[in-house]
Protein backbone atom coordinates (compact mmCIF):
# COMPACT_ATOMS: atom_id res chain seq x y z
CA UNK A 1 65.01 96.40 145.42
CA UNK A 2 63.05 96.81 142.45
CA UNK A 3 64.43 100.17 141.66
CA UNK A 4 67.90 99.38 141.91
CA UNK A 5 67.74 97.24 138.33
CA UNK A 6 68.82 99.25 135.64
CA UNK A 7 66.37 100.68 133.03
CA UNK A 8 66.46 98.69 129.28
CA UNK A 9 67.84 102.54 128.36
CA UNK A 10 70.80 101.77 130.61
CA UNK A 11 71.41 98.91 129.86
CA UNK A 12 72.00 100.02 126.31
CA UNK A 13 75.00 102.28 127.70
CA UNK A 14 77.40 99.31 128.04
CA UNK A 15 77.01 98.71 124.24
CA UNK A 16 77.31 102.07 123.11
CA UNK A 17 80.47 102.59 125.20
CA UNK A 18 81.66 99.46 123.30
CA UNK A 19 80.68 100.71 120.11
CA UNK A 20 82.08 104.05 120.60
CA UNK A 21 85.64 101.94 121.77
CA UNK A 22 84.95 99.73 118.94
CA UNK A 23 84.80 102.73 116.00
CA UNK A 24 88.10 104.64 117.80
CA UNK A 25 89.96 101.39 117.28
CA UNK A 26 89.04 101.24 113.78
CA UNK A 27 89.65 104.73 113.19
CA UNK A 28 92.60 104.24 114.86
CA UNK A 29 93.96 101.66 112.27
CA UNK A 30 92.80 103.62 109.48
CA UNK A 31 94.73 106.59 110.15
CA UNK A 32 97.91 103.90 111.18
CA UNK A 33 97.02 102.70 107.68
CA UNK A 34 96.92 105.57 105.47
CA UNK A 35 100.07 107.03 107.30
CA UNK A 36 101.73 103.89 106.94
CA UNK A 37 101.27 104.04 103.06
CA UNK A 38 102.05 108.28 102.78
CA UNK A 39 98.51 109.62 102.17
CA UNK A 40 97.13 112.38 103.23
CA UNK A 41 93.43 112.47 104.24
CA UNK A 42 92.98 115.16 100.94
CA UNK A 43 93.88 111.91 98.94
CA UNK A 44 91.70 109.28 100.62
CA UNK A 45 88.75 111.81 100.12
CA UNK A 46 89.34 111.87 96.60
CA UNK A 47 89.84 108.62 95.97
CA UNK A 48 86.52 107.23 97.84
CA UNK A 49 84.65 110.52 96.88
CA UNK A 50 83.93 112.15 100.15
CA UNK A 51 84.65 115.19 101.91
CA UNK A 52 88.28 115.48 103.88
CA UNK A 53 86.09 116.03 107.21
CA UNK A 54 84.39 112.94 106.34
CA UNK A 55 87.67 111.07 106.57
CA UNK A 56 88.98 112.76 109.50
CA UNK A 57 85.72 111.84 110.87
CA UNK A 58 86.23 107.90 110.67
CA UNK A 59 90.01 108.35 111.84
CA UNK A 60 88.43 109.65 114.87
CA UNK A 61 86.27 107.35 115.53
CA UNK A 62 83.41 109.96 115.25
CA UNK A 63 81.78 108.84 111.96
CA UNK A 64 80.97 104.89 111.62
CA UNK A 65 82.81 103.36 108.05
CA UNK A 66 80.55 101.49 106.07
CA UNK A 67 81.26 98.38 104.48
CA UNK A 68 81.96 99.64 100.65
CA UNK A 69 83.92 102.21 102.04
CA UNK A 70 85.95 99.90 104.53
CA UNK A 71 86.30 97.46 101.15
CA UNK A 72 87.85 100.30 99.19
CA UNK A 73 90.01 101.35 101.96
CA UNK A 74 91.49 97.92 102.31
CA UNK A 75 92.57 98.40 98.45
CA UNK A 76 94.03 101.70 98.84
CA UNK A 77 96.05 101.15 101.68
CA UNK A 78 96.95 97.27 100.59
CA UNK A 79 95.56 95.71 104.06
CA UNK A 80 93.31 92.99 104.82
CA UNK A 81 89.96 94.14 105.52
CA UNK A 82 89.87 91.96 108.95
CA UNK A 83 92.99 93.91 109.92
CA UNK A 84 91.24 97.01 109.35
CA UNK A 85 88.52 95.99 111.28
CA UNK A 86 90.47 95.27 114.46
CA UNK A 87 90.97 91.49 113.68
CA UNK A 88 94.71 90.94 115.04
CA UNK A 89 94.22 87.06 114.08
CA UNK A 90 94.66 88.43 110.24
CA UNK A 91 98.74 88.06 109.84
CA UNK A 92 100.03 90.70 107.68
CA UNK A 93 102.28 89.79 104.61
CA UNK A 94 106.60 89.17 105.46
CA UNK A 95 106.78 91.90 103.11
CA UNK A 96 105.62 94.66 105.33
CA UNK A 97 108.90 95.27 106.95
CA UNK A 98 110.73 94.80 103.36
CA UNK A 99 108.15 97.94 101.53
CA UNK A 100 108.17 99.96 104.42
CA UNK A 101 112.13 100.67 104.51
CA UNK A 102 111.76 100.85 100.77
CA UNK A 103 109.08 102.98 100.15
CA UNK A 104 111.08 106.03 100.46
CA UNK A 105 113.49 104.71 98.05
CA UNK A 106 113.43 105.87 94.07
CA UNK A 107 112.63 104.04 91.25
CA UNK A 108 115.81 102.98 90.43
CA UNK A 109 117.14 101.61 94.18
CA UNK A 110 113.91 99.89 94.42
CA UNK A 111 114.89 98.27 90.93
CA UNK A 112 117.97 97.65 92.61
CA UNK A 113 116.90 96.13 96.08
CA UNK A 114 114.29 93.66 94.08
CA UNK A 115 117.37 92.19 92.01
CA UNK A 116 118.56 91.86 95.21
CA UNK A 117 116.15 90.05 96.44
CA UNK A 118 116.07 87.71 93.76
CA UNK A 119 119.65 87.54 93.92
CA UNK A 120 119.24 86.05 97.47
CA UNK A 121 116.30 83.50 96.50
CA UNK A 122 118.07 81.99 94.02
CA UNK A 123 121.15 82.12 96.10
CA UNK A 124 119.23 79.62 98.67
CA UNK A 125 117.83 77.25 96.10
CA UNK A 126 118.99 74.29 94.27
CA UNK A 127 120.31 75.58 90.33
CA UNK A 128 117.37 74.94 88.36
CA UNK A 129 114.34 75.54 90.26
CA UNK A 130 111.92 77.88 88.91
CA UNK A 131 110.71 79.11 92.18
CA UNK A 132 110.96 82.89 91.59
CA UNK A 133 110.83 82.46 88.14
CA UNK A 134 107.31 83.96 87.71
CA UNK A 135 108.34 87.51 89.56
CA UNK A 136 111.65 87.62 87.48
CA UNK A 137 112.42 90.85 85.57
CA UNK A 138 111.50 90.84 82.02
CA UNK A 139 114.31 93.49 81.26
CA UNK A 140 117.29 91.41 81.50
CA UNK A 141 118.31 92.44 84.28
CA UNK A 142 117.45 89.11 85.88
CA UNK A 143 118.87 87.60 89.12
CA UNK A 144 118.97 83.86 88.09
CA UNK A 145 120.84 84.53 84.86
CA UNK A 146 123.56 86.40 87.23
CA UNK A 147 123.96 83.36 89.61
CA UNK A 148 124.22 80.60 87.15
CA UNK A 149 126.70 82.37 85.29
């Protein structure tokens, strides 16, 4: 019966498996990530200073991400570095939805949808309150002097 217990280089197997799993998930969510945010892998290169290969590399799960270049990723592609990671217990903003269908948008209808927006939060709040009054446009252009008018 002896010989029937797996050697310490088997038993090794199991972790590698799950480390191999492990980096295709993460790759997984970096290419969801930069795809999400329209880059292509020529950009992420240049902006973290590596070959393309290198980044088609970690997408695939093929080349392990360190942890300065998982930081910088995070910033680039405005996600938590937990989520990037795997972690599905890190919640992602309310405004995911809200910048992906305007992403695509120009500068101007993006102006347009943010008055909008705070168009609607100062439609839902007593007259008065400063809640939105810190991301209110400088321009003029503001939502809360439209409302109370």
């Amino acid at each position: 019966m002896a010989d029937e217990r797996p050697s310490p280089a088997k038993q090794d197997t199991p972790s590698e498996v799950g480390d191999t799993e492990e980096q295709a998930k993460i790759g997984a969510r970096l290419k969801e990530a930069r795809e999400y945010v329209g880059l292509l892998q020529e950009d992420v290169a240049a902006a973290l200073s590596i070959p393309r290969a290198s980044v088609s590399a970690l997408e695939s799960g093929k080349r392990r991400v360190s942890g300065l270049e998982v930081r910088r990723l995070a910033r680039i592609y405005h996600k938590p570095v937990g989520w990037l990671l795997g972690d599905d217990s890190v919640e992602l903003g309310d405004t995911e939805p809200l910048f992906r269908a305007t992403e695509a948008l120009s500068a101007r209808d993006r102006d347009q949808v943010l008055r909008f927006a705070e168009f609607l939060a100062a439609a839902g709040r007593p007259a008065g309150s400063a809640r939105t009054a810190g991301r209110s446009r400088s321009d003029g252009n503001n939502a809360e002097d439209e409302s109370e008018g």
